[in-house]
Protein backbone atom coordinates (compact mmCIF):
# COMPACT_ATOMS: atom_id res chain seq x y z
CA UNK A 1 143.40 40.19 80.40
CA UNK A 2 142.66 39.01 83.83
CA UNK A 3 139.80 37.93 85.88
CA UNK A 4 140.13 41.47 87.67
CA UNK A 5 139.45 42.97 84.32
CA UNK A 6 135.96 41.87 83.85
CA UNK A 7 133.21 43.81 85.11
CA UNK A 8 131.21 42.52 88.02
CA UNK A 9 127.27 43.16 88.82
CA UNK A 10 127.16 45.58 90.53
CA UNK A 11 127.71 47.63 86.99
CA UNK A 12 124.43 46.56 86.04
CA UNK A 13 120.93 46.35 87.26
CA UNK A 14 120.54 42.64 87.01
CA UNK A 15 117.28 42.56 88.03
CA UNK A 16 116.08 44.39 85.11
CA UNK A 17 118.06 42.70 82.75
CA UNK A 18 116.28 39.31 83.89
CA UNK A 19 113.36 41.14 83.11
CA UNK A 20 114.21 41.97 79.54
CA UNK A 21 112.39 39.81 77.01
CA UNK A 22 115.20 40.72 74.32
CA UNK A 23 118.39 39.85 76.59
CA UNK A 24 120.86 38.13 74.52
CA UNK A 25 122.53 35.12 74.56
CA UNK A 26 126.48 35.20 75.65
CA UNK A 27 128.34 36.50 72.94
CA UNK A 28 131.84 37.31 71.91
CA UNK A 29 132.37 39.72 69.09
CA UNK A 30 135.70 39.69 67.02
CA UNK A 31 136.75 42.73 64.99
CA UNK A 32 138.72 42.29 62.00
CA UNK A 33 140.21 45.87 61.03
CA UNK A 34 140.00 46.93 64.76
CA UNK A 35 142.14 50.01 64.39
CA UNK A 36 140.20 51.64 61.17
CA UNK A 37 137.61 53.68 60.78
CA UNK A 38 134.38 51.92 61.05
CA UNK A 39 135.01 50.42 64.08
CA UNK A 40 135.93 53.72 65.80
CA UNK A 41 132.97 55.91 64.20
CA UNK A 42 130.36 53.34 64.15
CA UNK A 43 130.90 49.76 65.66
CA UNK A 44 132.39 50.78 69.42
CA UNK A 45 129.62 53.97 69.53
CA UNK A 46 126.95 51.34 68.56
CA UNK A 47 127.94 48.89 71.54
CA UNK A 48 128.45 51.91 74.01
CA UNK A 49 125.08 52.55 73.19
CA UNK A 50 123.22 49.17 73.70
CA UNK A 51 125.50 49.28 76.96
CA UNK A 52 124.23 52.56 77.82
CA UNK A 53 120.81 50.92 77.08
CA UNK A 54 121.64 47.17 78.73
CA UNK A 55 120.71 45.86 75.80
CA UNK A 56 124.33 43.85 76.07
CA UNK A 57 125.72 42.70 79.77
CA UNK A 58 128.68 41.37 81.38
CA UNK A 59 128.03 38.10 79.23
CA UNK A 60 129.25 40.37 76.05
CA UNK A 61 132.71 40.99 75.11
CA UNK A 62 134.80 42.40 71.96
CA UNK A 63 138.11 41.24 70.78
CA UNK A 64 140.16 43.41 68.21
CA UNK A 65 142.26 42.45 66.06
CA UNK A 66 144.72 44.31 64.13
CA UNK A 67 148.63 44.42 63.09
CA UNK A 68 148.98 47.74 64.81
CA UNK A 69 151.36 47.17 68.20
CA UNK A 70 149.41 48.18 71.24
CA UNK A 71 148.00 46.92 74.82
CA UNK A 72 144.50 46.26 75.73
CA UNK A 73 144.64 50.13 77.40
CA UNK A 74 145.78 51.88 74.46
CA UNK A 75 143.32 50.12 72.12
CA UNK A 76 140.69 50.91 74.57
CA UNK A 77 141.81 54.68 75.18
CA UNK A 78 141.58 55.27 71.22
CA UNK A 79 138.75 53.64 71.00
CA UNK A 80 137.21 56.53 73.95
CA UNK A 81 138.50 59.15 71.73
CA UNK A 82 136.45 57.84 68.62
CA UNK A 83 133.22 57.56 71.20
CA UNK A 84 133.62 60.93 72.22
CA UNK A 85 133.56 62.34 68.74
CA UNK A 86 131.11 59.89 67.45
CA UNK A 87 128.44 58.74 69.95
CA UNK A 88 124.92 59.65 69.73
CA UNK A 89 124.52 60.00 73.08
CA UNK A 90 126.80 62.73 74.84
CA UNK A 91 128.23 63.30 76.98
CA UNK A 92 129.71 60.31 77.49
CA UNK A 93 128.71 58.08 80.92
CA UNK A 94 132.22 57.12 82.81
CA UNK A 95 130.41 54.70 84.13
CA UNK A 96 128.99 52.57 81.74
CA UNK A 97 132.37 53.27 79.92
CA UNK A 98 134.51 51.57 82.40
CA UNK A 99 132.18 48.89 82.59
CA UNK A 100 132.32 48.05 79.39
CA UNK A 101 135.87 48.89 78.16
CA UNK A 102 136.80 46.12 80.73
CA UNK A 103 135.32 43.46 78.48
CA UNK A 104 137.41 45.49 75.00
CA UNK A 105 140.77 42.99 74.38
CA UNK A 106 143.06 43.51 71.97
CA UNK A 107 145.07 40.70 69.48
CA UNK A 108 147.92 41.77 67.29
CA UNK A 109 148.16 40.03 63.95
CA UNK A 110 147.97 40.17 60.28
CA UNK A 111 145.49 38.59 58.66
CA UNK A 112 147.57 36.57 56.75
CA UNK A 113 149.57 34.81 59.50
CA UNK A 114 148.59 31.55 60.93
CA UNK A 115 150.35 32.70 64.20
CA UNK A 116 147.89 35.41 64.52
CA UNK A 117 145.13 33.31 64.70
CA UNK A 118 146.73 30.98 67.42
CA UNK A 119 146.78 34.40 69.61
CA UNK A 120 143.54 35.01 68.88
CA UNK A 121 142.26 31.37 69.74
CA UNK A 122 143.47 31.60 72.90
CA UNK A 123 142.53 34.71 73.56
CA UNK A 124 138.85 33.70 72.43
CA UNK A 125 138.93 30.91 74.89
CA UNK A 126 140.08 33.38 77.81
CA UNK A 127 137.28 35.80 77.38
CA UNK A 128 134.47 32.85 77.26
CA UNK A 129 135.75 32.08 80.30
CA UNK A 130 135.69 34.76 82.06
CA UNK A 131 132.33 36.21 80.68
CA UNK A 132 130.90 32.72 80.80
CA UNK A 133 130.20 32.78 77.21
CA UNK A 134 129.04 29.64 75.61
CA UNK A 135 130.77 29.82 72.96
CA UNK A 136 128.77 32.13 70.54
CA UNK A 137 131.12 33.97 68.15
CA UNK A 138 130.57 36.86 65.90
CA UNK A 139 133.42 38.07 63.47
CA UNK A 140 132.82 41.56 62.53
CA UNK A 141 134.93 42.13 59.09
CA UNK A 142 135.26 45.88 59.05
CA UNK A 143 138.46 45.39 56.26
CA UNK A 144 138.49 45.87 52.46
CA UNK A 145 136.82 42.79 50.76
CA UNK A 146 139.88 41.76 49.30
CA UNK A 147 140.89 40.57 53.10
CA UNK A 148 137.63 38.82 53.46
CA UNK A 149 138.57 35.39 51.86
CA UNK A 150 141.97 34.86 53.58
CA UNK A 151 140.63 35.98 56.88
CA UNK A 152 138.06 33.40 56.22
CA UNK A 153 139.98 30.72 55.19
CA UNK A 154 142.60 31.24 58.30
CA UNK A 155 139.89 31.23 60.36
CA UNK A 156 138.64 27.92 59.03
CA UNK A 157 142.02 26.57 59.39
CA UNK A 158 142.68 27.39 63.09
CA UNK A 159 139.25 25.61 63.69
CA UNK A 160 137.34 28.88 64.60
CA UNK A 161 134.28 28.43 62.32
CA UNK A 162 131.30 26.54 63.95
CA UNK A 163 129.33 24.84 61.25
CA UNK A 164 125.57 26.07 61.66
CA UNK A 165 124.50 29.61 62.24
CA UNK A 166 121.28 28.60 64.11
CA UNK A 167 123.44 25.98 66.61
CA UNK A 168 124.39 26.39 69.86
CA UNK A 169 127.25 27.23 70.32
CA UNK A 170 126.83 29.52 67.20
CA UNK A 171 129.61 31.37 64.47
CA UNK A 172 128.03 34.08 62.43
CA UNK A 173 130.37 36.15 60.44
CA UNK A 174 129.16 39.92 59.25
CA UNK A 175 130.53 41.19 56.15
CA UNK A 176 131.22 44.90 54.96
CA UNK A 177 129.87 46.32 51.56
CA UNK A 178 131.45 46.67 48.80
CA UNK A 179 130.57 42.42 48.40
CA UNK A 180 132.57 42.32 44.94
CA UNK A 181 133.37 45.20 42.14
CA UNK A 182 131.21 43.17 39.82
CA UNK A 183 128.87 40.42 39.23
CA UNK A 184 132.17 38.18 38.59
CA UNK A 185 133.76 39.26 41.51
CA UNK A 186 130.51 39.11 43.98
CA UNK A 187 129.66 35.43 42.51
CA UNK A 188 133.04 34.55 43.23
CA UNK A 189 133.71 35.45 46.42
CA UNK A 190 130.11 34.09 47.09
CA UNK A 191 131.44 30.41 46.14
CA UNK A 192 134.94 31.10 48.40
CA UNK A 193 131.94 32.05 51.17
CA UNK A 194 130.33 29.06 50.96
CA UNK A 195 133.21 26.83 51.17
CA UNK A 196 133.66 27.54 54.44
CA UNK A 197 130.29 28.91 55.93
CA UNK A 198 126.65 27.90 55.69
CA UNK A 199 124.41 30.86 53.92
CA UNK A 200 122.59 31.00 57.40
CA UNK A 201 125.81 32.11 59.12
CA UNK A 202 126.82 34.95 56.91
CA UNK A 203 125.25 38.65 57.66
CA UNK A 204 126.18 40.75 54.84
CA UNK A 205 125.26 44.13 55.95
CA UNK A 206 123.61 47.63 54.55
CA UNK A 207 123.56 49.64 57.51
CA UNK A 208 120.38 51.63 55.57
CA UNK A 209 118.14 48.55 56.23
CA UNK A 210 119.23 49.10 59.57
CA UNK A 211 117.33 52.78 59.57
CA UNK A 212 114.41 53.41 61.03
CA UNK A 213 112.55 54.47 58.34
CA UNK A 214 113.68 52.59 55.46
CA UNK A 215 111.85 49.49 57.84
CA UNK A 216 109.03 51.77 57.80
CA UNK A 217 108.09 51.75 54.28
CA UNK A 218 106.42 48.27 54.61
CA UNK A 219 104.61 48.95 57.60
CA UNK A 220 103.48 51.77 55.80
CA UNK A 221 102.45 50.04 52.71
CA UNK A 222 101.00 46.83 54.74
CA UNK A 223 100.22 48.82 57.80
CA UNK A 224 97.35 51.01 56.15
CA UNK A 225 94.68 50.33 53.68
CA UNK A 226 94.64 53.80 52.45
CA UNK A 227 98.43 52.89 50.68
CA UNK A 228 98.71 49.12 49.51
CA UNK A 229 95.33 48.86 47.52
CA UNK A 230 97.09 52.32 45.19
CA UNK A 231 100.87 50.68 45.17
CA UNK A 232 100.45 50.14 41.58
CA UNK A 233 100.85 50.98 37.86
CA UNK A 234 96.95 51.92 37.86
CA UNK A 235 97.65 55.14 40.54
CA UNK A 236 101.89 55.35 40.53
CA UNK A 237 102.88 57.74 38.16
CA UNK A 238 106.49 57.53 39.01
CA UNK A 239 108.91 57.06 42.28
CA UNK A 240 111.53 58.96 42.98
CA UNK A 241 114.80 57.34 45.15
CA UNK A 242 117.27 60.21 46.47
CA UNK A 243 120.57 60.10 48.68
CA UNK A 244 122.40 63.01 48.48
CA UNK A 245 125.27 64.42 50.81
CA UNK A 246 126.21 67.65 51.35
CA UNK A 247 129.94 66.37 51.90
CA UNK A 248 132.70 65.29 49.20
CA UNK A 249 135.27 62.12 50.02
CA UNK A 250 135.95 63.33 53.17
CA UNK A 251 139.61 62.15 52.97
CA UNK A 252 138.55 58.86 51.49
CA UNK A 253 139.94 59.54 48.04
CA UNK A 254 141.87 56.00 47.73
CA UNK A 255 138.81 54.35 48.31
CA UNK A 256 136.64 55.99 46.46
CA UNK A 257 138.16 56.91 43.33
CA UNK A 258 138.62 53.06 43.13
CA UNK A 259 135.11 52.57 43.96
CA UNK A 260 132.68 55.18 42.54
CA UNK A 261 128.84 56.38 43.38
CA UNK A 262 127.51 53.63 41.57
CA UNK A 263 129.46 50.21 43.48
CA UNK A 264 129.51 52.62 46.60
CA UNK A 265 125.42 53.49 47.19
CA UNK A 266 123.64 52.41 44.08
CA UNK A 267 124.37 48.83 44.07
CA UNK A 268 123.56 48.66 47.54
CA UNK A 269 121.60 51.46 49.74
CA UNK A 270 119.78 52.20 46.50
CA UNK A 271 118.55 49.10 45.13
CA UNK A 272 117.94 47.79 48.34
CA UNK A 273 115.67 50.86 49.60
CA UNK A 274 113.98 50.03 45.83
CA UNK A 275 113.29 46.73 46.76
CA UNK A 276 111.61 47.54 50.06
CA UNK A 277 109.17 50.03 48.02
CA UNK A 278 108.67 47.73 45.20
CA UNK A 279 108.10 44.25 46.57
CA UNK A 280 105.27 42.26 47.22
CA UNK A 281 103.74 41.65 50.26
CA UNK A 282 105.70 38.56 52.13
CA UNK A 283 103.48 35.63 53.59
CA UNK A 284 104.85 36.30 56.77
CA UNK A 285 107.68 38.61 58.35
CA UNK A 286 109.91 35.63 58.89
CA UNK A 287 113.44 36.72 57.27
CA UNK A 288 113.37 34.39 54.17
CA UNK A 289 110.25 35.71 53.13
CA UNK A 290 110.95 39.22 52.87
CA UNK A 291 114.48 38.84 51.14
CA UNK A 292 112.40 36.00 49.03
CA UNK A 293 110.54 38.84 47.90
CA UNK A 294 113.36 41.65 47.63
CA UNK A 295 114.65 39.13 45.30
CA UNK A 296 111.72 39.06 43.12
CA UNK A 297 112.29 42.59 42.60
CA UNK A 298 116.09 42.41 41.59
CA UNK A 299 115.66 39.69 38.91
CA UNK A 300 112.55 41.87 37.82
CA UNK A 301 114.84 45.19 37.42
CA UNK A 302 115.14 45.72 33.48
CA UNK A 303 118.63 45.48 32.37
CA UNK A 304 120.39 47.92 30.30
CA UNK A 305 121.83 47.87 26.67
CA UNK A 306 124.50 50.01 26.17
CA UNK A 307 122.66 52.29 24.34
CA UNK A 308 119.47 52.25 27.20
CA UNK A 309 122.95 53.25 29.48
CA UNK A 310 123.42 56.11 27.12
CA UNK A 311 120.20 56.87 27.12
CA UNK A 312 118.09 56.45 30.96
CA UNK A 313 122.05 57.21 32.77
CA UNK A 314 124.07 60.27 33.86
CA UNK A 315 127.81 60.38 35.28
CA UNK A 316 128.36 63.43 36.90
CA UNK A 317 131.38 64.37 39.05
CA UNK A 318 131.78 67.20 41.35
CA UNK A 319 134.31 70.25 40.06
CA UNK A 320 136.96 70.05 42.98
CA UNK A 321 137.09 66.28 43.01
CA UNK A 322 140.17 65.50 40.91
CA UNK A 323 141.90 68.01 43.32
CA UNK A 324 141.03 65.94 46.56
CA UNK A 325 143.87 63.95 47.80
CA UNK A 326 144.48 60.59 46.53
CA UNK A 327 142.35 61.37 43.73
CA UNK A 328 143.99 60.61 39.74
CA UNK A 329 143.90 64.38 38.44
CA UNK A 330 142.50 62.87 35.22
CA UNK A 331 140.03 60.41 37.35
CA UNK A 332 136.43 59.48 35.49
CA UNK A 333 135.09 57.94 38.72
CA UNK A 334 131.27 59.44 38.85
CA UNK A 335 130.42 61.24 42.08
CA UNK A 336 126.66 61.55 41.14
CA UNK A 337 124.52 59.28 39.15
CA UNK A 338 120.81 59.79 37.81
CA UNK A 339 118.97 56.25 36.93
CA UNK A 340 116.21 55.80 35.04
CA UNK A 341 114.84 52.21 35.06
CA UNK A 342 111.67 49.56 35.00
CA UNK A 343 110.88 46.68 36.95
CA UNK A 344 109.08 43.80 34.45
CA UNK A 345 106.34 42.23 36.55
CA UNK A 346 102.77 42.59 37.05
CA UNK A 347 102.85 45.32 39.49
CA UNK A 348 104.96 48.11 37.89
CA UNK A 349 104.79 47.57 34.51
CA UNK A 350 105.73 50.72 32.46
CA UNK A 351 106.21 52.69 36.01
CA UNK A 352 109.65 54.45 35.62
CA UNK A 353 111.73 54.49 39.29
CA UNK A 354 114.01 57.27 39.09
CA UNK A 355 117.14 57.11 40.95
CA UNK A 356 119.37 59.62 42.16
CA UNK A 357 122.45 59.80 44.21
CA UNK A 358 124.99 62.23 44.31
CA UNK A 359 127.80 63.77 46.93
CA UNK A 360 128.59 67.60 47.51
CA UNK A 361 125.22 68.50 46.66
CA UNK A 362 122.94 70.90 48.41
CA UNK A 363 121.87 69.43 51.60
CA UNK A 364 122.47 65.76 53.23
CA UNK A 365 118.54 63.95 52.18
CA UNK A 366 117.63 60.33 51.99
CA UNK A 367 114.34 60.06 50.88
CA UNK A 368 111.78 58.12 48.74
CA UNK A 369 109.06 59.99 47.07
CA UNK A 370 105.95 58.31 45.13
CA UNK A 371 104.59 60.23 42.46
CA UNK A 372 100.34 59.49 42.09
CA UNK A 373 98.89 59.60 38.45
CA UNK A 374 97.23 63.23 38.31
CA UNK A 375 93.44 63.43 38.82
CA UNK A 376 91.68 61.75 35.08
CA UNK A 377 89.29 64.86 34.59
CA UNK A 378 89.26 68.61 36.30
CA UNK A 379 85.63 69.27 37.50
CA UNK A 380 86.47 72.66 38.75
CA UNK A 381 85.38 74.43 35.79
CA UNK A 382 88.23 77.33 35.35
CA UNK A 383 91.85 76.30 33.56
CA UNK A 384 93.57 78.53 36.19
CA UNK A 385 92.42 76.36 38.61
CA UNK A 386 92.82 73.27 37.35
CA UNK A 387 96.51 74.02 36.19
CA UNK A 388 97.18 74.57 40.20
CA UNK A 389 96.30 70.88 40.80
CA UNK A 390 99.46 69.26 41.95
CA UNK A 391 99.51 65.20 42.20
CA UNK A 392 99.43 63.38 45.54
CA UNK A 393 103.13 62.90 46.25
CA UNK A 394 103.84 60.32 49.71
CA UNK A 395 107.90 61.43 50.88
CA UNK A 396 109.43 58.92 52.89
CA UNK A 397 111.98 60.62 54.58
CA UNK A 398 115.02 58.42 55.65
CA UNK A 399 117.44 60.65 56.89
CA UNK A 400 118.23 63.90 58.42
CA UNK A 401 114.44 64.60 59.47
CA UNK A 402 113.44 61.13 59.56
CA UNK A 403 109.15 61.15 58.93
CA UNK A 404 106.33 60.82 56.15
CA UNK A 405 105.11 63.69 54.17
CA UNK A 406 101.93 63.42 51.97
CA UNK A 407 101.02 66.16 49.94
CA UNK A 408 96.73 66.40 49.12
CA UNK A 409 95.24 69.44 47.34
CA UNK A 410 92.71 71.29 49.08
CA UNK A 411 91.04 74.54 48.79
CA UNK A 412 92.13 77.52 50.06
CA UNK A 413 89.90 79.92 52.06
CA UNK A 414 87.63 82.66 50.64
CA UNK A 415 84.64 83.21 48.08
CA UNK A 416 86.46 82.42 44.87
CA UNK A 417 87.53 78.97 44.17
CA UNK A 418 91.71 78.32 44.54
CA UNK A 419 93.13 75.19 44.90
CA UNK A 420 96.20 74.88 46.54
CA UNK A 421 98.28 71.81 48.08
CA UNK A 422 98.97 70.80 51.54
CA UNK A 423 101.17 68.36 53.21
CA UNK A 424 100.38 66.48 56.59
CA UNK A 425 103.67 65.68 58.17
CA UNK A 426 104.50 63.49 60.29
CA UNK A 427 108.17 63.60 62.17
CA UNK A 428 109.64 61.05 64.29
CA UNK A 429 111.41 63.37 66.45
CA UNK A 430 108.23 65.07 67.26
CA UNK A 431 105.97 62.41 67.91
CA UNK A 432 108.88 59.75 69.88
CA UNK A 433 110.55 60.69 72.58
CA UNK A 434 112.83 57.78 72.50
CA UNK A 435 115.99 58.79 70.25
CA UNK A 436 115.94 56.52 67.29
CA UNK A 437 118.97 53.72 67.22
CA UNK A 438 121.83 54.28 64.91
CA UNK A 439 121.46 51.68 61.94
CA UNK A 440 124.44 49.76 63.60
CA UNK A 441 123.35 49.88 66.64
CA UNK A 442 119.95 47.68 65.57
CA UNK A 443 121.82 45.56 63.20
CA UNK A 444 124.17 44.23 65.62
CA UNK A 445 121.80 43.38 68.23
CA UNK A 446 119.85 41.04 65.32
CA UNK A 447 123.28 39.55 64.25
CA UNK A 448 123.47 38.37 67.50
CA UNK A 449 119.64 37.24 67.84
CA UNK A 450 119.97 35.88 64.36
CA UNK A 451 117.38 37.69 62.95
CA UNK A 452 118.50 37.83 59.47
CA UNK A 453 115.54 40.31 57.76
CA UNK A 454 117.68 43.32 57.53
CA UNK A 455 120.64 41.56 55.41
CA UNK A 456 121.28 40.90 52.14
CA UNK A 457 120.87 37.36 51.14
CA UNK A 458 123.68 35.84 48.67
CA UNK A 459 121.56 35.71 45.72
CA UNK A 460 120.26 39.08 46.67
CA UNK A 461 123.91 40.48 46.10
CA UNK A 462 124.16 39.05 42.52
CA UNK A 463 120.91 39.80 41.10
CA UNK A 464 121.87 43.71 42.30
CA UNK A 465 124.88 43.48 40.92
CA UNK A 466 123.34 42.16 37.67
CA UNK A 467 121.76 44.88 36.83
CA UNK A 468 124.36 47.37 37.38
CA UNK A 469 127.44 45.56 35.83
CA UNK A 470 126.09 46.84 32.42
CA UNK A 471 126.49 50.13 33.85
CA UNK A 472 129.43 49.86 35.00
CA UNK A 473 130.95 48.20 32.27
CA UNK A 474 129.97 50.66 29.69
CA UNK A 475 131.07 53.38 31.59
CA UNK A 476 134.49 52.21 32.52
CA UNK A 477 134.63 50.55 28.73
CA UNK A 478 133.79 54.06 27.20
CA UNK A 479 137.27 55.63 28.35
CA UNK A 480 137.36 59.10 26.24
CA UNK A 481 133.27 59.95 27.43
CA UNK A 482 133.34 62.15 30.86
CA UNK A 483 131.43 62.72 33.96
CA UNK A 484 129.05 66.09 33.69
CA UNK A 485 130.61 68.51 36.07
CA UNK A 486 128.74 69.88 38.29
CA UNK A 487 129.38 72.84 41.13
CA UNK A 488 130.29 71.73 45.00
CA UNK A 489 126.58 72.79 46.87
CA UNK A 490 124.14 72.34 43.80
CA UNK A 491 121.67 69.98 42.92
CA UNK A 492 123.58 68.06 40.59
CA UNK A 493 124.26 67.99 37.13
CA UNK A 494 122.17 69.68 34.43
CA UNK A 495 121.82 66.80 32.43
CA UNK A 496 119.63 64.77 35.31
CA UNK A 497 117.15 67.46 34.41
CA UNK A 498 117.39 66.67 30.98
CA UNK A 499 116.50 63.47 32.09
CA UNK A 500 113.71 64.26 33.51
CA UNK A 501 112.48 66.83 31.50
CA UNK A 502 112.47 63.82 28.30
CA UNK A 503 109.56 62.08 30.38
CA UNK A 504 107.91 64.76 31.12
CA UNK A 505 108.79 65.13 34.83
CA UNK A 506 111.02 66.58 37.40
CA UNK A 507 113.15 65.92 40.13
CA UNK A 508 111.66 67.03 43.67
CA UNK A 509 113.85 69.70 45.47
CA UNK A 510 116.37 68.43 47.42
């Protein structure tokens, strides 16, 4: 990289960026697993886009690092492939491309060899430079966790790990879920963590905090009077918790069939999205004090017996899974899972959270629905009538049609009395005309701030993965018991009805 190769101002409107009240502080980001994936589908459309946006200037650049052979240009001309496919916002501006491929670098190295990180030292210490960066660093780890503790510890070695997230110059480091198989595994690599980092430097990230609406739920709750004084056992008859894809492993079979719905979404999107709904209010929206209180929640969840796993779990697994590629023909790894549990405090006491999460299903649906206790007594004389009163259900949707749903009974028009229910919508698409971010997109941009709030806090990680060890561990300890099959484009397995049907309720329609 030369001088030549970074952008001048005349890219930008710098007097608008001087205007910005959120511009950020110089900033170089390191990839680890530059050539995978998630950098191409998410991390390089994310930074297009707060380009696109000048939310990052010529003061931001990206180094990638990777063993595979190749110059900055080829790097940077896959990288335009993955941004055409992937981007949000299309077409694609040449423009603000060239702009800010010139600032894209590329290291070669494996993450074992010291010599790699020599190259990338120097090639650190180039870009600052030239970008007249001082000296911020943010190491993106988009590798397997396995990699994460020698890439830390060589990192540590060839000196590039600033103690202090919240000095200046500042080194935060952003790590990829899954954090650990286990609670063993999590714990550990938690201590290896903190050997060479201080907890304030470490982003471990769920790119579904990063949505939109899942932030939404507390301004919701603490936003509106009508909501918080009912977000209890006294009016909650249940909550519902649903992810479902209309996809299967998408040619991730080696990954997956390793990994399982349970490590993959409910140890983290899930629980995390139950926190949110479940906490208390925080004294303040500082970061601390929300994760202080997402951890309340965690260490309140109600851990399993084996027999409770028998009982309030199901393991289902799509039919034309164990003929995907990379997939064990005789694999037990659950593609769907339907939770049943409690959370022991104050709040929610005897209020079953049902959770549900499942791939190939029907449609692609994130959402969160809360279930209100039924009216106590029907004044409208006639049991035809009163059997047509439906309870108040709030639907939080996260993803595709991102909004808030709450269903009220009302009458419908004419002489004779009929009750029938409503919903008033509401639709962020409709009432915004600004697109909505992609989850990355907002989560790097606070990495860099510092703003903590939307990750996961260390202890965070092991009280989640305390409750669902159990699970896991029965599961993959009960070798001759098998997933429920159920058909590619359904709603899931029979047996989550069951589930529901034993308490009396049902799942909502995906």
């Amino acid at each position: 990289m030369t001088a030549t190769d970074i952008p001048i101002a005349q890219h930008f409107n710098l007097g608008e960026l001087f205007l910005q009240a959120d511009r950020l502080e110089p900033c170089v980001l390191v990839i680890f697993g530059a050539a995978g994936d998630l950098t191409q589908r998410k991390l390089i459309p994310a930074l297009y886009n707060l380009a696109r946006e000048q939310a990052v200037d010529e003061r931001f650049a990206v180094i990638g690092y990777s063993r595979r052979p190749q110059s900055d240009a080829e790097y940077r001309n896959i990288l335009f492939d993955g941004l055409q496919a992937y981007s949000r916002s299309q077409p694609i501006d040449d423009t603000v491309w060239q702009a800010f491929s010139q600032r894209i670098s590329y290291v070669e190295g494996n993450f074992e060899d010291p010599e790699g990180y020599v190259a990338l030292r120097k090639a650190l210490e180039a870009v600052e430079q030239l970008i007249g960066s001082e000296g911020n660093r943010l190491f993106y780890f988009a590798t397997p966790p396995s990699a994460a503790p020698v890439i830390l510890h060589r990192l540590s070695e060839a000196g590039l790990l600033q103690s202090g997230g919240a000095e200046t110059p500042w080194t935060r480091v952003i790590m990829e879920k899954p954090y650990g198989r286990d609670l063993e595994s999590a714990s550990d690599l938690n201590r290896i963590v903190a050997e060479v980092l201080q907890e304030d430097q470490v982003y471990r990230i769920d790119h579904y905090l990063g949505k939109e609406t899942v932030q939404n739920i507390l301004v919701a709750r603490l936003g509106n009077t009508i909501f918080e004084p009912l977000w209890n056992r006294k009016y909650i008859d249940h909550i519902q918790i649903t992810a479902a894809e209309s996809i299967g492993v998408e040619g991730r079979g080696r990954f997956y069939d390793k990994t399982g719905v349970i490590r993959d979404m409910v140890q983290s999107h899930l629980l995390q999205v139950l926190s949110l709904c479940a906490m208390e209010p925080p004294v303040s929206f500082a970061a601390d004090d929300i994760r202080d209180k997402r951890v309340e929640v965690l260490r309140s969840l109600r851990q399993f017996t084996s027999q409770e796993v028998l009982e309030h779990v199901v393991f289902g697994q799509y039919r034309g899974y164990r003929d995907e590629d990379n997939v064990e023909p005789d694999s037990r790894t659950p593609t769907y899972a339907a939770i049943k549990c409690y959370i022991d405090n104050w709040r929610w006491q005897g209020v079953p959270f049902f959770l549900r999460v499942g791939k190939h299903l029907t449609k692609r649906i994130t959402e969160i629905s809360v279930v209100f206790r039924p009216v106590p007594l029907c004044l409208f004389g006639r049991d035809d009538v009163c059997q047509d009163l439906e309870p108040n259900v709030l639907t939080i949707r996260i993803q595709p049609d991102e909004g808030m749903a709450l269903k009220i009974s009302s009458k419908r028009p004419g002489g004779e009395m009929e009750v029938g229910s409503v919903e008033m919508d509401f639709s962020y698409s409709e009432t915004y005309t600004h697109p909505i971010k992609d989850a990355y997109e907002r989560l790097l941009l606070d990495a860099v701030k510092g703003d903590a709030t939307l990750f996961a806090r260390r202890d965070e990680v092991e009280f989640a993965w305390r409750f669902v060890t159990p699970i896991l561990s029965h599961w993959e300890g009960a070798k001759r018991r098998q997933p429920v099959f159920y058909a590619e484009g359904s709603e899931g397995p029979v047996e989550a009805e069951k589930l529901m049907d034993r308490y009396s309720r049902q799942w909502r329609e995906i």
